[in-house]
PDB file of N, CA and C in Angstrom:
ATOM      1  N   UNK A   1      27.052  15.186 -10.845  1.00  0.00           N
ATOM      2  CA  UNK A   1      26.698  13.911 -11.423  1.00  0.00           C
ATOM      3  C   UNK A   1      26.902  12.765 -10.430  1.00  0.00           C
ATOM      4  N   UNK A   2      27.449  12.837  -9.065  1.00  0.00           N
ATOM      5  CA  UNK A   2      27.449  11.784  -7.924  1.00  0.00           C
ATOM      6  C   UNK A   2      26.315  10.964  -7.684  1.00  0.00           C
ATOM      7  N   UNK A   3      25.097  12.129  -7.519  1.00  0.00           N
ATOM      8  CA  UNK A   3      24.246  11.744  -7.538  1.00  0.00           C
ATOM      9  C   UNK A   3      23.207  10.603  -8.326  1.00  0.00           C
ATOM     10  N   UNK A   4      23.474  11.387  -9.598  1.00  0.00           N
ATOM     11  CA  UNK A   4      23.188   9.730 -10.385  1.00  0.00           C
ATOM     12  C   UNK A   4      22.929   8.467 -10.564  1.00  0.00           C
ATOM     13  N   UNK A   5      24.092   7.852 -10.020  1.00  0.00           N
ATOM     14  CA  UNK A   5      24.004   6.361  -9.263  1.00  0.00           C
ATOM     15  C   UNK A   5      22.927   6.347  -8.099  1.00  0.00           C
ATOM     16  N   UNK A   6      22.460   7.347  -7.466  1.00  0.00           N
ATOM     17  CA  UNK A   6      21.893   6.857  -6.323  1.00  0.00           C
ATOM     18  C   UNK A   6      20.411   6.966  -6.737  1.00  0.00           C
ATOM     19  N   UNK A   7      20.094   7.954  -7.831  1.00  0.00           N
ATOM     20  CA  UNK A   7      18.900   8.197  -8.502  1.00  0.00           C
ATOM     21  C   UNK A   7      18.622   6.992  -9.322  1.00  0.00           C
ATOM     22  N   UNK A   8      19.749   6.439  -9.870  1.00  0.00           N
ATOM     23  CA  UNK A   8      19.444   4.996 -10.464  1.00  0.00           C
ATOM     24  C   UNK A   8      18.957   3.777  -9.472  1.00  0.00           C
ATOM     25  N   UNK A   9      19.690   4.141  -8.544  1.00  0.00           N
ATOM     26  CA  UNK A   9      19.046   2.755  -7.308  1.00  0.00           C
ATOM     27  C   UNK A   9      17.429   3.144  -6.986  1.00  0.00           C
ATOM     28  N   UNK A  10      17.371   4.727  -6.558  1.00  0.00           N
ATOM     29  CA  UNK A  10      15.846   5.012  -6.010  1.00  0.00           C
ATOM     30  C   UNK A  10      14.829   4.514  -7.678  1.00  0.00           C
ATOM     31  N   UNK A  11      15.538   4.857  -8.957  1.00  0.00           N
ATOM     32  CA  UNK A  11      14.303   4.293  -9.885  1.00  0.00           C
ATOM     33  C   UNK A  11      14.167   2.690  -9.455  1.00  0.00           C
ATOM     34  N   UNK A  12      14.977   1.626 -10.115  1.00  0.00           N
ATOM     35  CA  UNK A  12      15.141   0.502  -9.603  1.00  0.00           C
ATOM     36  C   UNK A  12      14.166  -0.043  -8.253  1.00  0.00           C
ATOM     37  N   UNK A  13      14.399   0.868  -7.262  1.00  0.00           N
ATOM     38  CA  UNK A  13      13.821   0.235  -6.015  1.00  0.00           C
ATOM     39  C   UNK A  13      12.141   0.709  -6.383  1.00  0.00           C
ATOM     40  N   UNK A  14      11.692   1.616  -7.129  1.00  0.00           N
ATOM     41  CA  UNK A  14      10.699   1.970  -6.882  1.00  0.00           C
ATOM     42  C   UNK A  14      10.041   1.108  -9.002  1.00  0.00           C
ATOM     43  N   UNK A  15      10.677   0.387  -9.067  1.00  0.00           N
ATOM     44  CA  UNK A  15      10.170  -0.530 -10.559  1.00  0.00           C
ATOM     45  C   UNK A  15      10.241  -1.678 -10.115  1.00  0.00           C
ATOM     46  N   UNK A  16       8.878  -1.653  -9.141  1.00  0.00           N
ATOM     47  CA  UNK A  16       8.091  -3.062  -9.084  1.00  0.00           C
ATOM     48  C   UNK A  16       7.132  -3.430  -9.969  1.00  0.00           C
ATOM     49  N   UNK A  17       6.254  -2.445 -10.907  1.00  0.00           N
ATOM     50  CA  UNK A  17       5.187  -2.365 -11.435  1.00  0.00           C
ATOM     51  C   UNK A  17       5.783  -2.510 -13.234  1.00  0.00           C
ATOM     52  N   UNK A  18       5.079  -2.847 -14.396  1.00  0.00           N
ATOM     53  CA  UNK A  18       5.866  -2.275 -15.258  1.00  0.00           C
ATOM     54  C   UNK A  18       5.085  -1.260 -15.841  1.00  0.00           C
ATOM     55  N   UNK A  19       5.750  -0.087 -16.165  1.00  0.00           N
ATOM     56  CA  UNK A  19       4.988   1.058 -16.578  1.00  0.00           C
ATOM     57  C   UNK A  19       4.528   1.129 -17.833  1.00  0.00           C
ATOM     58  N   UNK A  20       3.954   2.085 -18.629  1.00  0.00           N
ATOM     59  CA  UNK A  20       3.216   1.707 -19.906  1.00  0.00           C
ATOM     60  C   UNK A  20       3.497   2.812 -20.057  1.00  0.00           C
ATOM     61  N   UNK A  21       3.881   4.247 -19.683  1.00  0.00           N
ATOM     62  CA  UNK A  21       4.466   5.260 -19.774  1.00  0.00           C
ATOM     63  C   UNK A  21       5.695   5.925 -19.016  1.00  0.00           C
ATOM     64  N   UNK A  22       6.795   6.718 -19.794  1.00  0.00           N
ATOM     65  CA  UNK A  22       7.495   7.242 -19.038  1.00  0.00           C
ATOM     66  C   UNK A  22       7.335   8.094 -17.992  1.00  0.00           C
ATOM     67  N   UNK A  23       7.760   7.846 -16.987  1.00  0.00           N
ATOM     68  CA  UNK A  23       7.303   8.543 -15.572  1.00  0.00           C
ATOM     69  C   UNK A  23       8.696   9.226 -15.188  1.00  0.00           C
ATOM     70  N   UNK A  24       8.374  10.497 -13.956  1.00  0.00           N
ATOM     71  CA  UNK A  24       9.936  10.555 -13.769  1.00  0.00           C
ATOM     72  C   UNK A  24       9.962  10.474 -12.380  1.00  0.00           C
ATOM     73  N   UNK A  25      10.967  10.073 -12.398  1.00  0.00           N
ATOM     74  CA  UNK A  25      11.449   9.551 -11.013  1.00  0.00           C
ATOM     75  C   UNK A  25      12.259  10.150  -9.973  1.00  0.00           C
ATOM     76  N   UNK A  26      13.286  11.221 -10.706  1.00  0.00           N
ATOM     77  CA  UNK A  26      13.973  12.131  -9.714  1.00  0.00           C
ATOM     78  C   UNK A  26      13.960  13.336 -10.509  1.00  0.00           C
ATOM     79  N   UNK A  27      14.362  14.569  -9.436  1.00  0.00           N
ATOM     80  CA  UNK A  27      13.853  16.005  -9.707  1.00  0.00           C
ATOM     81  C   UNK A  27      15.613  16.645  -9.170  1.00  0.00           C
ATOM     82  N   UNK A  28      16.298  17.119  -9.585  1.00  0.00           N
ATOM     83  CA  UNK A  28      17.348  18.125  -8.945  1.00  0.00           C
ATOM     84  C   UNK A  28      17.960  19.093  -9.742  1.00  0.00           C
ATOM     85  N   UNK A  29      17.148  20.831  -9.248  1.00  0.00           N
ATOM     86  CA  UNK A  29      17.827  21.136  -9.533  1.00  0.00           C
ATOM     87  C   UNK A  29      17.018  21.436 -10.789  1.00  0.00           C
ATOM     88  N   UNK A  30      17.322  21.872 -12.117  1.00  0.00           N
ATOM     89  CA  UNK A  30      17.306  21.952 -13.880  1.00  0.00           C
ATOM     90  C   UNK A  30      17.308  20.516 -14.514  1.00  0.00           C
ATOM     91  N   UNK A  31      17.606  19.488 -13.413  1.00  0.00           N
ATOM     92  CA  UNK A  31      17.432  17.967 -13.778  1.00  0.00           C
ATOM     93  C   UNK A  31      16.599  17.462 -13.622  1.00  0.00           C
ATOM     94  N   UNK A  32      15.973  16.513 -14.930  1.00  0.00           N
ATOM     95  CA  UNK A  32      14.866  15.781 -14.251  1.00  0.00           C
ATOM     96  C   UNK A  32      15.479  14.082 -14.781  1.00  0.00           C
ATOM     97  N   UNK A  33      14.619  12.945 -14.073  1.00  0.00           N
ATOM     98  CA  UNK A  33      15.580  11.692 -14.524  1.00  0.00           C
ATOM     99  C   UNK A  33      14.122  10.975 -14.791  1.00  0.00           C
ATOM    100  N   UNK A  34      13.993  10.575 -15.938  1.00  0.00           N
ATOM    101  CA  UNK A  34      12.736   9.385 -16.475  1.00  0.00           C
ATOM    102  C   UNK A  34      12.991   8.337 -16.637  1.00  0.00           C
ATOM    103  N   UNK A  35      12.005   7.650 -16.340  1.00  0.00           N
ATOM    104  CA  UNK A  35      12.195   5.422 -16.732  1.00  0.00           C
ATOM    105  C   UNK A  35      11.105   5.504 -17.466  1.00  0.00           C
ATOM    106  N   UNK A  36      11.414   4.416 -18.231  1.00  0.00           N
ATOM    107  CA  UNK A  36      10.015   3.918 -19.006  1.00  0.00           C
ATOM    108  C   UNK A  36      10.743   2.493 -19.822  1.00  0.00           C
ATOM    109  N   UNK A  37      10.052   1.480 -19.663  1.00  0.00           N
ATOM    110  CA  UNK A  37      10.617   0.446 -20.115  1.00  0.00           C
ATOM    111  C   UNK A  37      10.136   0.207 -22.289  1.00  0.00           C
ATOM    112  N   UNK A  38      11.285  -0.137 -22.754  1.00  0.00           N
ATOM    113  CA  UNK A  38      11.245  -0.171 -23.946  1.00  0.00           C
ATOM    114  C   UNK A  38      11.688  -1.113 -24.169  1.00  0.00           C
ATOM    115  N   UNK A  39      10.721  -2.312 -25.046  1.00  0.00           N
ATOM    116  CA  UNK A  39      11.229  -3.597 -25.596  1.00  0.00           C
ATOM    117  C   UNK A  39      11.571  -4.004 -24.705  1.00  0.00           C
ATOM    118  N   UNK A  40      11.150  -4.749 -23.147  1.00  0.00           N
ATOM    119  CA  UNK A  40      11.775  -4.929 -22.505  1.00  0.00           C
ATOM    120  C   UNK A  40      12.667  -5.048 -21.587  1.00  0.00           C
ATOM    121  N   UNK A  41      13.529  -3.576 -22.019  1.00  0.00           N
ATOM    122  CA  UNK A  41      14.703  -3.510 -21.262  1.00  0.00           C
ATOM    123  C   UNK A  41      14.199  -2.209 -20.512  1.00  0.00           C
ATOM    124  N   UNK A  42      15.045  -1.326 -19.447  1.00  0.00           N
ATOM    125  CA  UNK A  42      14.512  -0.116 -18.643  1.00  0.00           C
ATOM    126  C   UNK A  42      15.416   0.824 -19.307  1.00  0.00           C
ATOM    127  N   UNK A  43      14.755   1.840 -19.629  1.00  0.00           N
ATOM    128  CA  UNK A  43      15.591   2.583 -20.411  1.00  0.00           C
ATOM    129  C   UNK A  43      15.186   4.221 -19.015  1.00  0.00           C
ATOM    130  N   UNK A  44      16.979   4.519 -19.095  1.00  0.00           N
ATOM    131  CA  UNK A  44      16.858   5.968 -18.409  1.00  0.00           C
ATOM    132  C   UNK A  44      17.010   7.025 -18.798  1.00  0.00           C
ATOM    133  N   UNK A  45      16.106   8.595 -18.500  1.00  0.00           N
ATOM    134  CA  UNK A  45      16.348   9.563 -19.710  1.00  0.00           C
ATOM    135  C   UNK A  45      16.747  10.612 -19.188  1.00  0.00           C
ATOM    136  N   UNK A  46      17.992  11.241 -19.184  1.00  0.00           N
ATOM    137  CA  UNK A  46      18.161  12.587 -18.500  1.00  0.00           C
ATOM    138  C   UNK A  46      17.896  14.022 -19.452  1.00  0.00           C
ATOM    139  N   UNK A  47      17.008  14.689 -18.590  1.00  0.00           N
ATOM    140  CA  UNK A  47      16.434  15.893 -19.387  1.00  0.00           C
ATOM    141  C   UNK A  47      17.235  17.490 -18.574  1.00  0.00           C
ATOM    142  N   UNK A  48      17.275  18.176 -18.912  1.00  0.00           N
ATOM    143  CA  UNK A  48      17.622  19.578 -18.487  1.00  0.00           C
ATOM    144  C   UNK A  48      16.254  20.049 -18.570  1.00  0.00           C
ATOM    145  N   UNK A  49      15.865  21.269 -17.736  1.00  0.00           N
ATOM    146  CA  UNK A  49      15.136  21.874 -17.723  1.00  0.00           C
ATOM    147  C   UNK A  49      14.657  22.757 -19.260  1.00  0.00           C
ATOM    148  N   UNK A  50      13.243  22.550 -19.635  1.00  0.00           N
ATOM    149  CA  UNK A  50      12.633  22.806 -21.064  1.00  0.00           C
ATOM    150  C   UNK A  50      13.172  21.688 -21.666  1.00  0.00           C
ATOM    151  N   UNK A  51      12.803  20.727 -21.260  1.00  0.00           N
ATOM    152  CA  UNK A  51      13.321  19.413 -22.021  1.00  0.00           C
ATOM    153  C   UNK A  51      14.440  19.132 -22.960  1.00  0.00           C
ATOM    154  N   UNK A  52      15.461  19.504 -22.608  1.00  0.00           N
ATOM    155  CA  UNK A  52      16.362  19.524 -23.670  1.00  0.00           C
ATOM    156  C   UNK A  52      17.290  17.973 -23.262  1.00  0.00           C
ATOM    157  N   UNK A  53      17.491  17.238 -23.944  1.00  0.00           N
ATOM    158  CA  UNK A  53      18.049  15.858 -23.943  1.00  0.00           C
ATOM    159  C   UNK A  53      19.062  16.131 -23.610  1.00  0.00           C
ATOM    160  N   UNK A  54      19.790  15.289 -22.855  1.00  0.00           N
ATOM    161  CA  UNK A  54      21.038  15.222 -21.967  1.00  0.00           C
ATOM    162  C   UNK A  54      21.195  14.114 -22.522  1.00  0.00           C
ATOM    163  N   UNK A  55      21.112  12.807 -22.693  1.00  0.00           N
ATOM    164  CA  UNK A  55      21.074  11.246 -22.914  1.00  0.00           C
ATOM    165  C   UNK A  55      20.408  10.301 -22.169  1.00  0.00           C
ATOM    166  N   UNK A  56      20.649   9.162 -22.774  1.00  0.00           N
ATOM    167  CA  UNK A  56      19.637   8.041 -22.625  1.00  0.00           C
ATOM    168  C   UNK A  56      20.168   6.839 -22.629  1.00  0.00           C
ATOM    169  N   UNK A  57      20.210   5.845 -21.577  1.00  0.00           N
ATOM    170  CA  UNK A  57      20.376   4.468 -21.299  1.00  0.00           C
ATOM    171  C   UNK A  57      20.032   3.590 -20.928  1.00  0.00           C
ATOM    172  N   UNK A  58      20.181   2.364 -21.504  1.00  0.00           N
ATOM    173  CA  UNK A  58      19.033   1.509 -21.495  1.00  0.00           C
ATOM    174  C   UNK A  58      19.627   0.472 -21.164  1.00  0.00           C
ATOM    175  N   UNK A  59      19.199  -0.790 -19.933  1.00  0.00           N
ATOM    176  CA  UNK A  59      19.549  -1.965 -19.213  1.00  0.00           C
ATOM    177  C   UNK A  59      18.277  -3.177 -19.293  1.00  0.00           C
ATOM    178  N   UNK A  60      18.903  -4.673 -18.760  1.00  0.00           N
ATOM    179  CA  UNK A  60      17.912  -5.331 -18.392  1.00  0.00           C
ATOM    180  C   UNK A  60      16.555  -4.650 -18.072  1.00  0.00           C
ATOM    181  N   UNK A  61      15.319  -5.712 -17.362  1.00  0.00           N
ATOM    182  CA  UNK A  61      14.424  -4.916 -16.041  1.00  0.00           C
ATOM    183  C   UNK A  61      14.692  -5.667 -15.512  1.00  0.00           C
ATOM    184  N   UNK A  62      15.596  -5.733 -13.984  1.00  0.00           N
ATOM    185  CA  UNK A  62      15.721  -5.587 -12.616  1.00  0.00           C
ATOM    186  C   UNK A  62      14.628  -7.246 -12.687  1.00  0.00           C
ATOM    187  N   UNK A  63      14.998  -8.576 -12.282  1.00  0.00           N
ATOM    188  CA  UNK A  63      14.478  -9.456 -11.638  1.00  0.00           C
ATOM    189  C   UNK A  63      13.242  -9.300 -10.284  1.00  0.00           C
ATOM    190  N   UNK A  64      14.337  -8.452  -9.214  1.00  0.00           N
ATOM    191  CA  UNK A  64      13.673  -8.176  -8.228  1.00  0.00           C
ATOM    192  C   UNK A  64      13.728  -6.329  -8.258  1.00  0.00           C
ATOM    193  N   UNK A  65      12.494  -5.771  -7.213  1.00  0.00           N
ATOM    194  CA  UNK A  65      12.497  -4.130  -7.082  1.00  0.00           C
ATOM    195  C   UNK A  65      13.725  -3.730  -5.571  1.00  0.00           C
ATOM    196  N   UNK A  66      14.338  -4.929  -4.559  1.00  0.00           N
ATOM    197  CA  UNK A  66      14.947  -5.260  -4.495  1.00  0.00           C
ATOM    198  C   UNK A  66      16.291  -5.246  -4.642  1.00  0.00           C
ATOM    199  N   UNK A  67      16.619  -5.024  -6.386  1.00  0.00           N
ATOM    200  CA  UNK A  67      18.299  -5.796  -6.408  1.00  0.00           C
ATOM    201  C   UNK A  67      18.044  -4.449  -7.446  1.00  0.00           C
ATOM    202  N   UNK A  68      18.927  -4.115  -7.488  1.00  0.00           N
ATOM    203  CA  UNK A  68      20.011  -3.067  -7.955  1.00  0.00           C
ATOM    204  C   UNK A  68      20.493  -3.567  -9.186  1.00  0.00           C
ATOM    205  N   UNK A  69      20.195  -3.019 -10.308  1.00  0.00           N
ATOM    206  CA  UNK A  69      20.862  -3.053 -11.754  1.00  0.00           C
ATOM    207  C   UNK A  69      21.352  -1.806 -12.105  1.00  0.00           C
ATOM    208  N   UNK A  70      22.424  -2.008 -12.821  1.00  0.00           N
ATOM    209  CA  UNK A  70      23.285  -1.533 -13.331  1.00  0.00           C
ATOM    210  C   UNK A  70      22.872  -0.916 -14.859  1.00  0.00           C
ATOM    211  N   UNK A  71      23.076   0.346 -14.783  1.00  0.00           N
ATOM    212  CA  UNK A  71      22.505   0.528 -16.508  1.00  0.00           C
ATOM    213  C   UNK A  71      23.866   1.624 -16.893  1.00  0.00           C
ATOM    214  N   UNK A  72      24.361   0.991 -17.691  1.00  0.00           N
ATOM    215  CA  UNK A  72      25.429   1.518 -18.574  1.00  0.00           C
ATOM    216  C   UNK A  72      25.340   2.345 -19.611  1.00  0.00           C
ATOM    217  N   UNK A  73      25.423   3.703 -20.453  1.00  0.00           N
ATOM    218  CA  UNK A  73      24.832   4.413 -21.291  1.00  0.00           C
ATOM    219  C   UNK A  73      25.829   4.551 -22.407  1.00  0.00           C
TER     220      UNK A  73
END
C-alpha cells in the first residue's frame, strides 16, 4: 500500500481535463486504481482483480494538474 500515495499524485498530475467517465489510472499487480469526478469533487476507486471493491475516496478537484491534493478516505 506505499505505493498509493504516489498513484494518487500520478492521477492528480494527469487530471487536467474533467472526465465524464471513470477511467483508470494505475495498474499493479490484482490492483487497479480509478478517478472519475462526482458532484464535483474527484473521487478514487480501488478495485482487486474481477472487480471486487476495495474502497472509495473522494476529495476537492485539484485547482491546478500541477499541485497535489490530498484525498482522505
Amino acid at each position: 500500500m506505499a505505493r498509493l500515495p504516489l498513484a494518487l499524485i500520478v492521477v492528480l498530475a494527469v487530471w487536467c481535463t474533467p472526465a465524464l467517465a471513470e477511467m483508470t489510472v494505475a495498474k499493479r499487480g490484482d490492483l487497479e486504481l480509478r478517478a472519475r469526478e462526482k458532484g464535483g469533487r474527484l473521487c478514487i476507486t480501488l478495485l482487486r482483480k474481477g472487480r471486487y471493491y476495495q474502497g472509495e475516496a473522494c476529495g476537492s478537484v485539484p485547482r491546478s494538474p500541477h499541485r497535489p491534493q490530498l484525498v482522505e478516505g
